[in-house]
N, C-alpha and C. Protein backbone atom coordinates (compact mmCIF):
# COMPACT_ATOMS: atom_id res chain seq x y z
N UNK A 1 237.02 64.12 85.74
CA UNK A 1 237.53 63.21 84.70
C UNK A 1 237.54 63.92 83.35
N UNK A 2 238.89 64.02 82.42
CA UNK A 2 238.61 64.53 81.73
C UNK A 2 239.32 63.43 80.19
N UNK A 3 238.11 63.41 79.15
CA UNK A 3 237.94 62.21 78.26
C UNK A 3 239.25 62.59 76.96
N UNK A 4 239.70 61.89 76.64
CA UNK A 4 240.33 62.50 75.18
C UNK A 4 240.43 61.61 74.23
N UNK A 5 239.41 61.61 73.25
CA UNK A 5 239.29 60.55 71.86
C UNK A 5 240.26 60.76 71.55
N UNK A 6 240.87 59.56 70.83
CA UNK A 6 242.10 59.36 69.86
C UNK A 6 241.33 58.66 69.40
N UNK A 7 240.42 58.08 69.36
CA UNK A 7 239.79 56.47 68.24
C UNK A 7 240.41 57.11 66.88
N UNK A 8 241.11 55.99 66.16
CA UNK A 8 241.11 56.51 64.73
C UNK A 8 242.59 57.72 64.31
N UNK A 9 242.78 58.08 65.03
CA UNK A 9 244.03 58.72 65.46
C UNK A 9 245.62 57.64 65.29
N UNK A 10 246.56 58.24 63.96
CA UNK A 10 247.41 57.78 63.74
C UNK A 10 248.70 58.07 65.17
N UNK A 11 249.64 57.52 65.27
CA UNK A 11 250.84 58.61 65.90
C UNK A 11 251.32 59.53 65.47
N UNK A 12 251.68 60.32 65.83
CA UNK A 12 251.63 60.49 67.48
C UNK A 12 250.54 61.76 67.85
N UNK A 13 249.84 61.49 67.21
CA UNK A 13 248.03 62.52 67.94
C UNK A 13 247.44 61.65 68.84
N UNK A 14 247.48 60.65 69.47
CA UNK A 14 247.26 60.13 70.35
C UNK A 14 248.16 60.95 71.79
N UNK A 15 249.24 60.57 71.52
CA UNK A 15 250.06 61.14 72.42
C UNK A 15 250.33 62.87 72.75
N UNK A 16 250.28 63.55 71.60
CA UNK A 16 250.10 64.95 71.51
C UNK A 16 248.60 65.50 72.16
N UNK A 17 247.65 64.73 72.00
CA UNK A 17 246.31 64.93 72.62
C UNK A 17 246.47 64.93 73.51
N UNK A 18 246.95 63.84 74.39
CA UNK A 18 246.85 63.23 76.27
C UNK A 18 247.91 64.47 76.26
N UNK A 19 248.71 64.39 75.66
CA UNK A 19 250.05 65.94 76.17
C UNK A 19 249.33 67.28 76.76
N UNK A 20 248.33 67.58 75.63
CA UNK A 20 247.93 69.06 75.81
C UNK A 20 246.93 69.02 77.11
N UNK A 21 245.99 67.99 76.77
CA UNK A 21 245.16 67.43 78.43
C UNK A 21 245.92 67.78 79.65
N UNK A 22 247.06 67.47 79.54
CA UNK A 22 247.99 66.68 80.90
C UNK A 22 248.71 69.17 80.86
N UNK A 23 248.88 69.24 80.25
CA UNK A 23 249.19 70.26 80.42
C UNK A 23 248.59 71.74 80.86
N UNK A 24 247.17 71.42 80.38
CA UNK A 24 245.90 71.96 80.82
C UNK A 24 245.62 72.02 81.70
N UNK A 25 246.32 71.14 82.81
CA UNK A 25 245.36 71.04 83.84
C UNK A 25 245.66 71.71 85.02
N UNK A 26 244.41 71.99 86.22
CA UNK A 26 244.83 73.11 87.10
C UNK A 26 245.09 72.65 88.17
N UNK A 27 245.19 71.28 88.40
CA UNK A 27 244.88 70.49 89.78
C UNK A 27 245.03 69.21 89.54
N UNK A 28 244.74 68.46 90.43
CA UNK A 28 244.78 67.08 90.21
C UNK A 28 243.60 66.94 89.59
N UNK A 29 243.86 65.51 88.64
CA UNK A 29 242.57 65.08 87.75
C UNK A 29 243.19 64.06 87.27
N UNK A 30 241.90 63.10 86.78
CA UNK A 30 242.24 61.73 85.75
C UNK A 30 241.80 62.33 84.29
N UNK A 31 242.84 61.73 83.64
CA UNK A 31 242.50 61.46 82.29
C UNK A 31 242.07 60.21 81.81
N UNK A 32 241.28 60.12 80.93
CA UNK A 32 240.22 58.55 80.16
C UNK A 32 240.53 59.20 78.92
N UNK A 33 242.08 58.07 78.29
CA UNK A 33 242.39 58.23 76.87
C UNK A 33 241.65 57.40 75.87
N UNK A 34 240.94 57.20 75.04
CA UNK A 34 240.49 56.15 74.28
C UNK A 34 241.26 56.53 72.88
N UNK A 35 241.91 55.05 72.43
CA UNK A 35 242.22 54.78 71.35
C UNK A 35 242.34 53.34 70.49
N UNK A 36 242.50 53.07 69.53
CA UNK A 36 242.24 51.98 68.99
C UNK A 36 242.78 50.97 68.42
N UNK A 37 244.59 51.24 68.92
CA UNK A 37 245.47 50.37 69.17
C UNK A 37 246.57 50.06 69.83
N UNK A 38 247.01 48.67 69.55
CA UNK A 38 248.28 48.53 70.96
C UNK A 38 249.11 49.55 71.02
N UNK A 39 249.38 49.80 69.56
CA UNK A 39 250.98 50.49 70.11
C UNK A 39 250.57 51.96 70.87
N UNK A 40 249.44 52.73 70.42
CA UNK A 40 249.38 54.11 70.93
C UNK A 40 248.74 54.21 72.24
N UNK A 41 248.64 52.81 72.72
CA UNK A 41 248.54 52.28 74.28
C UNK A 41 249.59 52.29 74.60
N UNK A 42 250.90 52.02 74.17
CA UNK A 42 252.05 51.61 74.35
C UNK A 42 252.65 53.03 74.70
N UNK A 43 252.11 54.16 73.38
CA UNK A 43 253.05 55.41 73.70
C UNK A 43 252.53 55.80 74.62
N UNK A 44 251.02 56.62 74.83
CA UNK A 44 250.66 57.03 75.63
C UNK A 44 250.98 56.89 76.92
N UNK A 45 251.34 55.28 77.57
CA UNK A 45 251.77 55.00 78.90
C UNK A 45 253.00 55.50 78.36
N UNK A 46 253.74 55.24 78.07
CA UNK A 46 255.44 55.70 78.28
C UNK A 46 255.62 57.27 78.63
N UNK A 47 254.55 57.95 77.61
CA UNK A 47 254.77 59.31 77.51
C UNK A 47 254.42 60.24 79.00
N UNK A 48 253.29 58.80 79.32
CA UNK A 48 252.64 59.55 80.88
C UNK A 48 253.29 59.30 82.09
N UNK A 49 253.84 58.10 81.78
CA UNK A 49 255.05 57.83 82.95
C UNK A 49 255.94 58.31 83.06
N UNK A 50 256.08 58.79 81.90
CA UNK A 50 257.70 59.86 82.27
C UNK A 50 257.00 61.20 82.82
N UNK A 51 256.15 61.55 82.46
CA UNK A 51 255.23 63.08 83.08
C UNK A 51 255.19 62.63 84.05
N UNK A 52 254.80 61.78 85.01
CA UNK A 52 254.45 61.57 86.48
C UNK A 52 253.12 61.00 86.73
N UNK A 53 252.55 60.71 85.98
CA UNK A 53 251.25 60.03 85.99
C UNK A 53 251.32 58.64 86.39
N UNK A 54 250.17 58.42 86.87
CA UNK A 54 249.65 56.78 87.33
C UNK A 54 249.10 56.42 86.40
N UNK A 55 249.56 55.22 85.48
CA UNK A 55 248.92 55.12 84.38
C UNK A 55 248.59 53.42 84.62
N UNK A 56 246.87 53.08 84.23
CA UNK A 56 246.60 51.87 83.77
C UNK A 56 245.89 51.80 82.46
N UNK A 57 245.63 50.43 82.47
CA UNK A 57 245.50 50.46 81.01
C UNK A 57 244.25 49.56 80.58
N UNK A 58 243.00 49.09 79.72
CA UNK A 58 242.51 48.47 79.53
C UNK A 58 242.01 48.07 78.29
N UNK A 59 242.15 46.79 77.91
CA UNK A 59 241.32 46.40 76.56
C UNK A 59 239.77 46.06 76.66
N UNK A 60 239.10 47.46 75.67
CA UNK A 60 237.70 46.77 76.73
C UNK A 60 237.12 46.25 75.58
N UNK A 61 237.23 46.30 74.28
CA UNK A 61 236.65 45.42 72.92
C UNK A 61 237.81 45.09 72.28
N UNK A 62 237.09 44.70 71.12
CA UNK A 62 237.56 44.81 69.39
C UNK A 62 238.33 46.09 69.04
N UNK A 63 239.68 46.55 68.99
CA UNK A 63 240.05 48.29 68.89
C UNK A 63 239.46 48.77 69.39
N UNK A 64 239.42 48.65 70.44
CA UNK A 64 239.12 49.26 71.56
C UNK A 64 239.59 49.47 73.19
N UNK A 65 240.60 50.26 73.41
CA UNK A 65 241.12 50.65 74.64
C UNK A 65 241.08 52.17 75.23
N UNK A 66 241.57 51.84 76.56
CA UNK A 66 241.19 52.84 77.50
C UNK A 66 242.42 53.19 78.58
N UNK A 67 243.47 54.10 78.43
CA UNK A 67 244.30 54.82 79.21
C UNK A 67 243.87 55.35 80.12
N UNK A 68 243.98 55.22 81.34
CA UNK A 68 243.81 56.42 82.91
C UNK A 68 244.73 56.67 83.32
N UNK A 69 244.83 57.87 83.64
CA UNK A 69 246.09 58.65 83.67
C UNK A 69 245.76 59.51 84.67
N UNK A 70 246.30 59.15 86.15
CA UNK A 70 245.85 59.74 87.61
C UNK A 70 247.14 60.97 87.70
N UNK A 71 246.80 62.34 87.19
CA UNK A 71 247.57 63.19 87.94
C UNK A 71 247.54 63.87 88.86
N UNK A 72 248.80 65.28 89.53
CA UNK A 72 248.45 65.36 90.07
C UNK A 72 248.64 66.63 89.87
N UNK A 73 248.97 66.97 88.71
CA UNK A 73 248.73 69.07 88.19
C UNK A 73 249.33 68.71 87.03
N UNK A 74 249.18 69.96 86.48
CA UNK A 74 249.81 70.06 85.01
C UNK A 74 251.59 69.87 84.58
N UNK A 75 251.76 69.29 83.72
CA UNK A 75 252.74 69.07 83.39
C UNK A 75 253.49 70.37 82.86
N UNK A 76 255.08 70.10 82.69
CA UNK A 76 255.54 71.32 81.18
C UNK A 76 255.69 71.10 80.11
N UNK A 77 255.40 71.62 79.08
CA UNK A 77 255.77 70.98 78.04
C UNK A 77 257.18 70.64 77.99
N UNK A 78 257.48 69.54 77.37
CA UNK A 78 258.62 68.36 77.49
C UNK A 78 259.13 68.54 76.15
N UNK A 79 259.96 67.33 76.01
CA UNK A 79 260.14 66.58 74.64
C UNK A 79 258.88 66.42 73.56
N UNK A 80 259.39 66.57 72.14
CA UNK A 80 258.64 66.10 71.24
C UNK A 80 257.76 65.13 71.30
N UNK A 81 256.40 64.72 70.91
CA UNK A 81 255.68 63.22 71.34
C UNK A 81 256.53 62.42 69.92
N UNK A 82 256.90 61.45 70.86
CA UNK A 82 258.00 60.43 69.40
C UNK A 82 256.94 59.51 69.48
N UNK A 83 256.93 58.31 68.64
CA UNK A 83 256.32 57.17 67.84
C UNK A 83 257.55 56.00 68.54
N UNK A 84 256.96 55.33 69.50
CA UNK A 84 258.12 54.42 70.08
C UNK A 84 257.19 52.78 68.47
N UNK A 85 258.33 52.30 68.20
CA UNK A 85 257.99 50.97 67.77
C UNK A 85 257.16 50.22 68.85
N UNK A 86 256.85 48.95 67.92
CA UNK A 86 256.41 47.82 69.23
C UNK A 86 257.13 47.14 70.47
N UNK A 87 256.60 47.60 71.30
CA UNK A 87 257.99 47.26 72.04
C UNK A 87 257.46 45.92 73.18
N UNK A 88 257.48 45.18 71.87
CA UNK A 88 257.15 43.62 72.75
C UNK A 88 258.37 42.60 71.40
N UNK A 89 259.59 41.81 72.16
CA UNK A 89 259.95 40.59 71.80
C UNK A 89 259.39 39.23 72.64
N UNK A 90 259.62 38.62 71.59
CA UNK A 90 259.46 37.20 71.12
C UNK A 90 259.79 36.83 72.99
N UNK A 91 259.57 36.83 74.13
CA UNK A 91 259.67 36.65 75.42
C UNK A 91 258.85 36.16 76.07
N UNK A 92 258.63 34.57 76.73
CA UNK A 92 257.64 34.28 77.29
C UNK A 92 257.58 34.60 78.86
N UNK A 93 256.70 35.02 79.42
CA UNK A 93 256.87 35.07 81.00
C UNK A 93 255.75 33.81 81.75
N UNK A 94 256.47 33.07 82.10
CA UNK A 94 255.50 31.57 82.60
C UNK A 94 254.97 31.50 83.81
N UNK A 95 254.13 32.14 84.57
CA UNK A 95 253.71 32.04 85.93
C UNK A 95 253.10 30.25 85.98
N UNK A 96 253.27 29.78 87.42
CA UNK A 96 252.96 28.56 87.49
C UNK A 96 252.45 28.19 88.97
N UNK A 97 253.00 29.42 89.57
CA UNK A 97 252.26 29.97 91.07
C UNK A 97 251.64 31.02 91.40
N UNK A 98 250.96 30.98 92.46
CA UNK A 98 250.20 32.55 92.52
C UNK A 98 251.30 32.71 93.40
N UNK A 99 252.47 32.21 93.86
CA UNK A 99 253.24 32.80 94.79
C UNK A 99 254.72 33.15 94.27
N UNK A 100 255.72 33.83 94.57
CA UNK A 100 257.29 33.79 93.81
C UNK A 100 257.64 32.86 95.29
N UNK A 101 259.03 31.81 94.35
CA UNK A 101 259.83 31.45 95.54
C UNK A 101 259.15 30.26 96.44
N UNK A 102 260.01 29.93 97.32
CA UNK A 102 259.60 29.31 98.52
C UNK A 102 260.54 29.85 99.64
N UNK A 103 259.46 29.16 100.77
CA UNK A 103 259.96 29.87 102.07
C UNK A 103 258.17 30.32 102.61
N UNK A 104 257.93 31.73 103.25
CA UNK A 104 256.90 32.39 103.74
C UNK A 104 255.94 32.74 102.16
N UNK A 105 255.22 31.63 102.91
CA UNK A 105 253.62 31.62 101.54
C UNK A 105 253.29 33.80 101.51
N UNK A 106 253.14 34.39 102.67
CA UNK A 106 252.69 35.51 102.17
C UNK A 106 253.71 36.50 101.81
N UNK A 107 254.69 36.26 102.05
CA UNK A 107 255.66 36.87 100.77
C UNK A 107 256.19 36.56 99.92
N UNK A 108 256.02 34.81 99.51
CA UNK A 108 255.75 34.86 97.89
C UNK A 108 254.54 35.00 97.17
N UNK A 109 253.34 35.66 97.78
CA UNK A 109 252.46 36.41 96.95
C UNK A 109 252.56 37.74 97.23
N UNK A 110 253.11 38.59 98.05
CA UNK A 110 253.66 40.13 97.81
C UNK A 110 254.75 39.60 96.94
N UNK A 111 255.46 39.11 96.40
CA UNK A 111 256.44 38.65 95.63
C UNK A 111 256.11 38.63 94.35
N UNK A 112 255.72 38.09 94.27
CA UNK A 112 254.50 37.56 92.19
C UNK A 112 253.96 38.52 92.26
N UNK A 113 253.20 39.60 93.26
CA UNK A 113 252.70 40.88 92.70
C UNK A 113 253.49 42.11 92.38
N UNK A 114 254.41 41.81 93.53
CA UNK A 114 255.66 42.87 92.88
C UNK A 114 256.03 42.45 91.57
N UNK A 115 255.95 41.32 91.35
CA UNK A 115 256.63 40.69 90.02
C UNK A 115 255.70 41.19 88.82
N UNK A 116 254.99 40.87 88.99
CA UNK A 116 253.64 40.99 87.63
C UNK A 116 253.39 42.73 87.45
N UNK A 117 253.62 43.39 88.35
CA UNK A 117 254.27 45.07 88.37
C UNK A 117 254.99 45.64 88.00
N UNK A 118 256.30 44.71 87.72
CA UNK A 118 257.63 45.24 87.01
C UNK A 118 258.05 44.83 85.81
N UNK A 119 256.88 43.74 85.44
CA UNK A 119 257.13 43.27 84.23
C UNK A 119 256.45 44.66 83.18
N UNK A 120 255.37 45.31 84.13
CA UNK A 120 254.68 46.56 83.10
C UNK A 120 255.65 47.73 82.56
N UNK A 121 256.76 47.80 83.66
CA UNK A 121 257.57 48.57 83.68
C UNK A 121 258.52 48.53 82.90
N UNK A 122 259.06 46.92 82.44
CA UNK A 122 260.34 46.89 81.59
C UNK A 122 260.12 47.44 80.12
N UNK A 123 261.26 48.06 79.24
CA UNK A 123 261.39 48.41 78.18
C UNK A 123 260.71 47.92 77.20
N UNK A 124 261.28 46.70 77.54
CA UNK A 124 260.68 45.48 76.16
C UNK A 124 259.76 44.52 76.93
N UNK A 125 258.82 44.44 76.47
CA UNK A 125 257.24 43.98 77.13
C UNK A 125 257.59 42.42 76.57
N UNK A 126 256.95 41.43 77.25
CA UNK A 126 257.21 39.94 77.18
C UNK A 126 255.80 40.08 75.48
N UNK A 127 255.65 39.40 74.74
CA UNK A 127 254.95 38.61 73.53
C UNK A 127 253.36 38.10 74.57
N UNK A 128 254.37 37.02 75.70
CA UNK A 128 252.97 36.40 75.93
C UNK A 128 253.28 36.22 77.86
N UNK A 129 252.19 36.30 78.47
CA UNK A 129 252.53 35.23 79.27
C UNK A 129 251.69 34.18 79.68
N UNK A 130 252.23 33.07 80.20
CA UNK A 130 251.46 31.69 79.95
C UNK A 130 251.00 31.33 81.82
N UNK A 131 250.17 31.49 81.95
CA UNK A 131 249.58 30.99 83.56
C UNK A 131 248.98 29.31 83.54
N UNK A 132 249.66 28.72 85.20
CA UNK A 132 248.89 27.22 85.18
C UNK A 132 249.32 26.91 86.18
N UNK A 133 248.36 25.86 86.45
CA UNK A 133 248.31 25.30 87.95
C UNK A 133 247.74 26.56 89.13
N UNK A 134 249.11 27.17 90.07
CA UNK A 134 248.55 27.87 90.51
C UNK A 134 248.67 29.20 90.12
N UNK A 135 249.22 29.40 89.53
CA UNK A 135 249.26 30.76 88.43
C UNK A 135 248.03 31.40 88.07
N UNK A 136 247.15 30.61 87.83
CA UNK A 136 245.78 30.54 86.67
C UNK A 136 245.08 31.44 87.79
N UNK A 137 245.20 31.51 89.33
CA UNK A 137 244.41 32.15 89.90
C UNK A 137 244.59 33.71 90.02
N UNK A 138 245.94 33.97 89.42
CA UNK A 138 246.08 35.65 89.08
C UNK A 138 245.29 36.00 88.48
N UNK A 139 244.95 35.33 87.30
CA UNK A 139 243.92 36.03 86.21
C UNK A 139 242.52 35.97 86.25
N UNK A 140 242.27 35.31 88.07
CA UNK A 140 241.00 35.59 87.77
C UNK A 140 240.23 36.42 88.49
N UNK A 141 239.23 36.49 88.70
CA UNK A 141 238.14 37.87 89.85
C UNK A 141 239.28 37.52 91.25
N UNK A 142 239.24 38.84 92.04
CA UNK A 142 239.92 38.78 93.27
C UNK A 142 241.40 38.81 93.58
N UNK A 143 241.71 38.75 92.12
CA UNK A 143 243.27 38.78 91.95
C UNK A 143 243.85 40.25 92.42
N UNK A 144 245.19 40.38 93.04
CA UNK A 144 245.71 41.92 92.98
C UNK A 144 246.38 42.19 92.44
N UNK A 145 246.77 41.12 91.09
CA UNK A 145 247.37 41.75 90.08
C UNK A 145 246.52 41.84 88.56
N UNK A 146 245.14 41.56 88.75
CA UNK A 146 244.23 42.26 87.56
C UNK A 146 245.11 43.69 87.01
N UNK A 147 244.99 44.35 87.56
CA UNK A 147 244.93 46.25 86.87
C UNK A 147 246.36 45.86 86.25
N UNK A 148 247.31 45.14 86.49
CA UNK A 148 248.68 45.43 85.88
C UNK A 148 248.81 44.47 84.53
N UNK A 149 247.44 43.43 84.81
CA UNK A 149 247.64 42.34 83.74
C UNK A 149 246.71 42.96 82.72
N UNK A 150 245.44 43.32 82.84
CA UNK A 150 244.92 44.18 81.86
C UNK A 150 245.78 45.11 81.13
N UNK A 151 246.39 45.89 81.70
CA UNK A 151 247.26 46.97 81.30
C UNK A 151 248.20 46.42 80.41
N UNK A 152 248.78 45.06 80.46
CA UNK A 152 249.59 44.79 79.95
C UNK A 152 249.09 44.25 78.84
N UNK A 153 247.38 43.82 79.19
CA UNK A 153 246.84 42.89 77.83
C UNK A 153 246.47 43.90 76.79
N UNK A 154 246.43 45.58 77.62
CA UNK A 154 245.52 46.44 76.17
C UNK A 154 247.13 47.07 75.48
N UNK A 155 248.45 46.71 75.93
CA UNK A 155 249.49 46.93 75.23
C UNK A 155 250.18 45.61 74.28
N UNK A 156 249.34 45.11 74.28
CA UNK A 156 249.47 43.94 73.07
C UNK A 156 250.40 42.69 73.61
N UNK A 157 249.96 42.60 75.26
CA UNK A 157 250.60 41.37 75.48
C UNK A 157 249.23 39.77 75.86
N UNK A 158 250.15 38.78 74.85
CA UNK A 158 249.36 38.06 74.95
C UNK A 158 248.76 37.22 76.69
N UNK A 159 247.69 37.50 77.23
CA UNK A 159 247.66 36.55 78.56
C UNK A 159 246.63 35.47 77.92
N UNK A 160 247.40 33.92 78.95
CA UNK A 160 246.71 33.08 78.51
C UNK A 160 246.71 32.35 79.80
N UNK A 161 245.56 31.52 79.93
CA UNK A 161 245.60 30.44 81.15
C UNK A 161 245.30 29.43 81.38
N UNK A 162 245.66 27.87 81.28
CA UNK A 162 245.37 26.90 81.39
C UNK A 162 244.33 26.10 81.24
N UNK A 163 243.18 25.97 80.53
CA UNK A 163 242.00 25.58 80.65
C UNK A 163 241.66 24.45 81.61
N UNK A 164 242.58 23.78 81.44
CA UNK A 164 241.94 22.33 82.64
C UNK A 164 242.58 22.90 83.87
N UNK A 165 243.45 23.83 84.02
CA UNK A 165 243.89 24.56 85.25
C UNK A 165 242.40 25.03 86.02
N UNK A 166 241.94 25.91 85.28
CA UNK A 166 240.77 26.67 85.97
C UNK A 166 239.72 25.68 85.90
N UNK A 167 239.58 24.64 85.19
CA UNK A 167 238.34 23.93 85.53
C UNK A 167 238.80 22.77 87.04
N UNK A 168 239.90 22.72 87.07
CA UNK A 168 239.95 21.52 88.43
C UNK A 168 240.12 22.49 89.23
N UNK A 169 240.48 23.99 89.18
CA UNK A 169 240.25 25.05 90.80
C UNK A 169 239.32 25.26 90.54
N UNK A 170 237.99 25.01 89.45
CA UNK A 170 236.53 25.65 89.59
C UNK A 170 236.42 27.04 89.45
N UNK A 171 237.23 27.84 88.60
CA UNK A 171 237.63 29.00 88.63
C UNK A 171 237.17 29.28 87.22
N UNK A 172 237.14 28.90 86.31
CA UNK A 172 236.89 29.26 84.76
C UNK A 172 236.19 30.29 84.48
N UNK A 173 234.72 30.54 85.19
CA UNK A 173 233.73 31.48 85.24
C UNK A 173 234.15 33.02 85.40
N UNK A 174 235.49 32.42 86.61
CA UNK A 174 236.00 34.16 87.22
C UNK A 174 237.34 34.45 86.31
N UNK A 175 237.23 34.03 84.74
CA UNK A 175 238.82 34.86 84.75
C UNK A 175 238.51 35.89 83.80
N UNK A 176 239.17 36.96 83.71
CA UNK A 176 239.14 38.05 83.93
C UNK A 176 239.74 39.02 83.25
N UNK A 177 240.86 37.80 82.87
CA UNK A 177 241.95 39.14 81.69
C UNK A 177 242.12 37.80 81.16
N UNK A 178 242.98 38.19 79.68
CA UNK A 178 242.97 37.01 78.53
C UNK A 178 242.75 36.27 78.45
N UNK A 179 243.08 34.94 77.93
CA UNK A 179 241.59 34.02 76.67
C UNK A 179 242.82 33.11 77.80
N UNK A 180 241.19 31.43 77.41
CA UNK A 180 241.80 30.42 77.71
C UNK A 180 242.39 29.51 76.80
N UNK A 181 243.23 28.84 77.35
CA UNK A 181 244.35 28.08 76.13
C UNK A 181 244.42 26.58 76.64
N UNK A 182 245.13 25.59 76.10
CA UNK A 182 245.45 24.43 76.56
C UNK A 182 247.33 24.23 75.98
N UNK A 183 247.62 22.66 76.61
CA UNK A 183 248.75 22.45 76.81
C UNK A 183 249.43 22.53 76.03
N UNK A 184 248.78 22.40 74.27
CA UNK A 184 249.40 22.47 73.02
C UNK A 184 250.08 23.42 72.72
N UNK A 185 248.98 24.21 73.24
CA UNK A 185 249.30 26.21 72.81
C UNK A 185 250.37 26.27 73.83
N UNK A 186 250.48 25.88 75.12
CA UNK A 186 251.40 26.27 75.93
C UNK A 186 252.65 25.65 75.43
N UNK A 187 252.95 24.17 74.95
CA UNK A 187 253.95 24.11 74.96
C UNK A 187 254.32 24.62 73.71
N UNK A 188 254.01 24.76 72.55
CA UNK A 188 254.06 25.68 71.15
C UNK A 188 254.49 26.68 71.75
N UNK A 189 254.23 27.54 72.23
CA UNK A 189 254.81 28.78 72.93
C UNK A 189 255.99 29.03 73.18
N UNK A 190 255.81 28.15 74.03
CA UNK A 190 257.36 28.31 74.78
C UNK A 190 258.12 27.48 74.33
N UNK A 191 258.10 26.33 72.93
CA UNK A 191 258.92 26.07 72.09
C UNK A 191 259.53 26.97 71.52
N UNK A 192 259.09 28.23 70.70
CA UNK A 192 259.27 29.25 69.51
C UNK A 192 259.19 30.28 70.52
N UNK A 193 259.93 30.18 71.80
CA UNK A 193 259.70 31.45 72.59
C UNK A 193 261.68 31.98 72.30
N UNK A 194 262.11 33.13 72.10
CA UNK A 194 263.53 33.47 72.37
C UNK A 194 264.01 33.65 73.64
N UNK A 195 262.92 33.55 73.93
CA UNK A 195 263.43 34.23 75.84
C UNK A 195 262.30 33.38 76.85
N UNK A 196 262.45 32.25 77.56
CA UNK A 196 261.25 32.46 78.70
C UNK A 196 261.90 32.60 80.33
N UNK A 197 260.96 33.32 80.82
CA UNK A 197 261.34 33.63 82.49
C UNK A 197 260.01 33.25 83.30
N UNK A 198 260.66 32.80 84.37
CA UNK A 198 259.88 32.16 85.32
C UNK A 198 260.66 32.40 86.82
N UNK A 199 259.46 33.61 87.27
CA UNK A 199 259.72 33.96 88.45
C UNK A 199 259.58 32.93 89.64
């Protein structure tokens, strides 16, 4: 494992750091980026995904996050490290099942996980997304889409989940990635949302 502080680190020395790491290297290895905000969470994954890296992501405090970056040898040096903007609009994404669709219950939960996977992937990252009913059980312990929802929460997307959701599944204790909310906040949301999708 090899560590690379950015804490405190403007752009793009965040990204120029994980660069020279990722280029260094003689073999396969993880990188553990720490830095101390969304957006250079934001570059860093972009910059590592285009290198070939497995990248997740985590908010583990207050300015405070954590890039892993699973390679599998050294990179070449590439392109310049650029300064991407924020790349989250005004977009709500509304889960309301732990499953996509109807039809076969276990492939609309390989479904919502493929889903909650490709949302990490798109250009422009959703603002927020809003979980309830059965949604609320993604976000909590046991879920298999934790690692993609963290990842998405230490790139400055808002996750939120139902409060009386998780207290009538008895679930409140186990959630796991972002804060709990109620119906106000939800429907406020997705009033002043420009975009909402619901897989």
């Amino acid at each position: 494992m090899i560590t690379v502080n950015a804490m405190g680190d403007n752009c793009p020395i965040p990204v120029i750091k994980t660069k020279k790491a990722m280029q260094a290297l003689t073999g396969p290895e993880t990188i553990e980026v720490l830095v101390d905000n969304e957006i250079a969470v934001q570059n860093v994954t972009k910059m590592a995904s285009s290198s070939g890296g497995k990248v997740t992501s985590e908010k583990l405090g207050e300015k405070e996050y954590k890039v892993t970056i699973a390679m599998e040898g050294a990179v070449e040096a590439g392109e310049e490290a650029a300064c991407i903007p924020d790349a989250r609009d005004n977009m709500v994404v509304v889960v309301s099942s732990d499953r996509m669709g109807s039809g076969n219950d276990e492939l609309g939960k390989v479904l919502i996980k493929g889903f909650i996977y490709a949302i990490t992937q798109l250009d422009k990252l959703p603002k927020t997304m809003l979980f309830y009913n059965g949604g609320a059980t993604l976000t909590c312990e046991g879920s298999d889409s934790l690692e993609d929802l963290k990842s998405l929460e230490a790139q400055g997307v808002n996750i939120m989940t139902c409060g009386t959701c998780l207290d009538y599944y008895g679930i409140k204790e186990k959630l796991a990635v972002g804060s709990v909310t109620n119906m106000y906040v939800i429907a406020e949301t997705m009033a002043g949302a420009d975009k909402i999708i619901r897989p």
